[in-house]
Protein backbone atom coordinates (compact mmCIF):
# COMPACT_ATOMS: atom_id res chain seq x y z
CA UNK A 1 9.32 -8.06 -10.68
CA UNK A 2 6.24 -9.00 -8.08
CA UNK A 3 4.52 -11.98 -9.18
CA UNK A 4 0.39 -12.92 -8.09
CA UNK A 5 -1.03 -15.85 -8.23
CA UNK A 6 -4.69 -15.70 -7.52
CA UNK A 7 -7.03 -18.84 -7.07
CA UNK A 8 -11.00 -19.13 -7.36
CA UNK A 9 -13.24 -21.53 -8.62
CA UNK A 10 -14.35 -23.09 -11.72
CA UNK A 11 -18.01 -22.88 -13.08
CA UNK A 12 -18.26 -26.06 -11.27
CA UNK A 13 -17.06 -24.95 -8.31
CA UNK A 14 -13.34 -26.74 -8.24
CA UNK A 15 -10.66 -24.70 -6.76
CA UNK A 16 -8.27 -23.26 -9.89
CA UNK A 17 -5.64 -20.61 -10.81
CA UNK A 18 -7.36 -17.61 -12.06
CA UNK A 19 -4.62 -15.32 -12.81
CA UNK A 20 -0.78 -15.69 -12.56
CA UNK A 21 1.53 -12.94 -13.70
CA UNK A 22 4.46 -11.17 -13.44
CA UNK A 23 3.55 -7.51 -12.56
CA UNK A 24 5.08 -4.27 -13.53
CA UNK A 25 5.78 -1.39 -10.88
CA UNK A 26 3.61 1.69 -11.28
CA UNK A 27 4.87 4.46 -13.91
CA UNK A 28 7.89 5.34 -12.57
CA UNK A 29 7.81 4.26 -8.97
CA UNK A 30 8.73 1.21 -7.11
CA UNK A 31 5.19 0.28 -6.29
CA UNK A 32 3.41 -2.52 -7.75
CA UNK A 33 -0.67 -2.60 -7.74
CA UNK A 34 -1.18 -6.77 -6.57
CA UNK A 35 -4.72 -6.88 -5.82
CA UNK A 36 -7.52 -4.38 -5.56
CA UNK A 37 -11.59 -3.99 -5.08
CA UNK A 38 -13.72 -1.28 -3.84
CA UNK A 39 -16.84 -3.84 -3.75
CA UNK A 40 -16.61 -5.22 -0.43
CA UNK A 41 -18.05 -7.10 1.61
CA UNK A 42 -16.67 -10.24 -0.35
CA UNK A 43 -19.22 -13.34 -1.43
CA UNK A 44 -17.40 -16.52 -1.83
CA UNK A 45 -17.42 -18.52 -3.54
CA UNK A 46 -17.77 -15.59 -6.63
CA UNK A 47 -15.20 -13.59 -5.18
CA UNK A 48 -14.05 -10.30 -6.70
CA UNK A 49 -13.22 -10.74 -9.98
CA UNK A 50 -9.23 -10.94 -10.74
CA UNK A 51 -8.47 -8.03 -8.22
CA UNK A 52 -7.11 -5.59 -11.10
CA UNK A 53 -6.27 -1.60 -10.82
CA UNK A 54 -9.15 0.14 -9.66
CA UNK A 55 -7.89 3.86 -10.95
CA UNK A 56 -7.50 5.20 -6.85
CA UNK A 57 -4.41 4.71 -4.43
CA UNK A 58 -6.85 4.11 -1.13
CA UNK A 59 -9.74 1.66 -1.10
CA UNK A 60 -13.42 3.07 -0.49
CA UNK A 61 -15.04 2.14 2.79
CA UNK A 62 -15.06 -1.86 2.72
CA UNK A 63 -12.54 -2.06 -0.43
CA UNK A 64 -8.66 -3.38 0.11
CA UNK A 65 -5.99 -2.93 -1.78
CA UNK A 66 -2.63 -5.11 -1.72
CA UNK A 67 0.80 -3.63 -2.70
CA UNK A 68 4.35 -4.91 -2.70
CA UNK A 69 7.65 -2.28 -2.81
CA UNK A 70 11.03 -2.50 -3.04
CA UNK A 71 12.17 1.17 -2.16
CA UNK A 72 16.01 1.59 -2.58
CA UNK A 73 18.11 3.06 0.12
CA UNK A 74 17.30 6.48 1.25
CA UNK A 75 14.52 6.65 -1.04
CA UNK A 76 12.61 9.28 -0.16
CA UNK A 77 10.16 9.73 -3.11
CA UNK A 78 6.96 8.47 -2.87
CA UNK A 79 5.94 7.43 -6.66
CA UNK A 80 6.77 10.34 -8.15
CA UNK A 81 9.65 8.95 -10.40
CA UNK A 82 10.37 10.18 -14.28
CA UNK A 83 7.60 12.66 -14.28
CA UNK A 84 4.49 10.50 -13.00
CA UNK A 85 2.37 11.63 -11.11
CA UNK A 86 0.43 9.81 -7.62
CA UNK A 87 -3.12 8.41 -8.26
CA UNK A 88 -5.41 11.73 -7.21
CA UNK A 89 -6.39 10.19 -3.97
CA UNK A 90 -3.01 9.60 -3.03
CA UNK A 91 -1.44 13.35 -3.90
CA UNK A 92 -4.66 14.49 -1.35
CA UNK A 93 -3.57 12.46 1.53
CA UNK A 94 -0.44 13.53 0.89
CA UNK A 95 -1.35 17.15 1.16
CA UNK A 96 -3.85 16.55 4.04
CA UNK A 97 -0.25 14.96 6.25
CA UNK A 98 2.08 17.47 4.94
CA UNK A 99 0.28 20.35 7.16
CA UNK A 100 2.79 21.44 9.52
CA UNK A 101 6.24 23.30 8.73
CA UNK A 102 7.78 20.82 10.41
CA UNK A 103 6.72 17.61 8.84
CA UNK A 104 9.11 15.60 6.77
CA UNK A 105 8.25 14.35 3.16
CA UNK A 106 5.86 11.75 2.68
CA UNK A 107 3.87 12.14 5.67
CA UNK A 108 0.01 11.15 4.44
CA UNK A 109 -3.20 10.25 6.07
CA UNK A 110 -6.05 7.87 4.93
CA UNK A 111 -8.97 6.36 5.73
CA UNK A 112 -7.50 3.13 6.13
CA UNK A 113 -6.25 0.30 8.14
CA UNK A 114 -3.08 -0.90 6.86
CA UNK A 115 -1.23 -4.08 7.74
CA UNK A 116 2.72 -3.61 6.54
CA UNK A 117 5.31 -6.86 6.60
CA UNK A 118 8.77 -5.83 6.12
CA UNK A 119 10.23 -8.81 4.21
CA UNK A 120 13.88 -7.57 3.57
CA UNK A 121 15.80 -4.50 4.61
CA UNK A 122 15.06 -1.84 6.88
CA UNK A 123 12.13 0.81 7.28
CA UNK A 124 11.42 3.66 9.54
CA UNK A 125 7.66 4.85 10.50
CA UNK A 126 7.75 8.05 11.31
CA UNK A 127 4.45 9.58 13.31
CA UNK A 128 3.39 13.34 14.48
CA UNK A 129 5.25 12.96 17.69
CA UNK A 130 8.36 12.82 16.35
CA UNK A 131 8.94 9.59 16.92
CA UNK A 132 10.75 6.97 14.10
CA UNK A 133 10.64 3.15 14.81
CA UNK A 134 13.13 1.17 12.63
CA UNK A 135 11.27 -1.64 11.61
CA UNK A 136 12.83 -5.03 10.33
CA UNK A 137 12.35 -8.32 8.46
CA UNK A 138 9.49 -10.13 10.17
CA UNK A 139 7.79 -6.98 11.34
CA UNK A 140 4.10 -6.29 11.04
CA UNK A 141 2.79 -2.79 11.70
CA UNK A 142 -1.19 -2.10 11.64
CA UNK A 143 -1.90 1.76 10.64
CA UNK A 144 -4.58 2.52 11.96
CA UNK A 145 -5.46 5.92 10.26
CA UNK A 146 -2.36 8.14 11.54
CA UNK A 147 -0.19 10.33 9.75
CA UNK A 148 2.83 9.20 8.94
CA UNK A 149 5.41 8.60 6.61
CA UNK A 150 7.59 5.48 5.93
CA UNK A 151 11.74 6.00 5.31
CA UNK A 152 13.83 3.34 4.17
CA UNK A 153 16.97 2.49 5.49
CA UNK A 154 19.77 4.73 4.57
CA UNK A 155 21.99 1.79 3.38
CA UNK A 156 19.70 -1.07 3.03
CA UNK A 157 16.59 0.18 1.40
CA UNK A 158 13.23 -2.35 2.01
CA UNK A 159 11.05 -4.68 0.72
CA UNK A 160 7.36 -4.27 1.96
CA UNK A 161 4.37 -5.57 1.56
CA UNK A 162 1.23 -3.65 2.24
CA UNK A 163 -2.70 -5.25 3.00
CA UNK A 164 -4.80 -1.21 2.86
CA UNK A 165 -8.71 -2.10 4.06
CA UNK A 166 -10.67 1.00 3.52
CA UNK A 167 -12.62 2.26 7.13
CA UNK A 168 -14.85 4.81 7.87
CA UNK A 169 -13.13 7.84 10.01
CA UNK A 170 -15.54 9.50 12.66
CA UNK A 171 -15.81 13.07 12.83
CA UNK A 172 -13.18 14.57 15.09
């Protein structure tokens, strides 16, 4: 289980716990929506609200979303566990990565930067060139917009924490 703990403020504007909770992992997956809003930028000290599901994988222009993961080794399946199916936006990225005969599951695209902390185990990013750097506890990646695909470790699996903030992409 993922636990969030999320503070704001009081109608009188003193610092409090606004939600604490133990959360579930998406239907079958190992994915677990933390915190989420399309309705950037933020005003503080309102906030957004208590950061629940929003319905899409990738935040709109502006929007974040926060997930943690703890993918088991040589898990190759991206949420698609037990018959569920990937949020709509998520089975389109997906599709637009995958283009290519030589591509290997998972790649995706998005318009997003997205800041990844390894906090246990070991991942692989894999990008169009071919190339796969083995990341490790400590690590940070930032994702700016590429293709690519993440691979955990054959015999150690990972625990990951991903920060998505939705950007604009310029035509090509």
């Amino acid at each position: 289980m993922t636990r969030v703990v999320v503070t704001g403020d009081d109608a009188g504007g003193v610092s409090e716990i606004v939600r604490d909770e133990e959360l579930a992992p998406r239907a079958g997956g190992t994915l677990f929506d933390v915190w989420a809003y399309d309705d950037g930028p933020v005003h503080l000290p309102s906030g957004v609200g208590d950061g629940k599901l929003t319905g899409t994988h990738f935040p709109a222009a502006g929007g974040l979303r926060v997930y943690s993961s703890k993918r088991l080794p040589g898990d190759r399946n991206l949420e698609q566990r037990n018959g569920a199916l990937p949020p709509p936006d998520l089975d389109e990225a997906m599709k637009r990565g995958s283009l290519g005969p030589e591509r290997s599951a998972g790649f995706h695209v998005s318009d997003t930067v997205d800041v990844a902390v390894i906090i246990a185990g070991e991942m692989g990013l894999e990008l169009e060139d071919g190339s796969m750097t083995m990341l490790h506890p400590g690590d940070i990646v930032i994702q700016n917009g590429t293709n690519h695909a993440w691979h955990p470790s054959e015999t150690e699996g990972c625990e990951i924490a991903w920060v998505l903030v939705g950007a604009l992409r310029d035509p090509a």
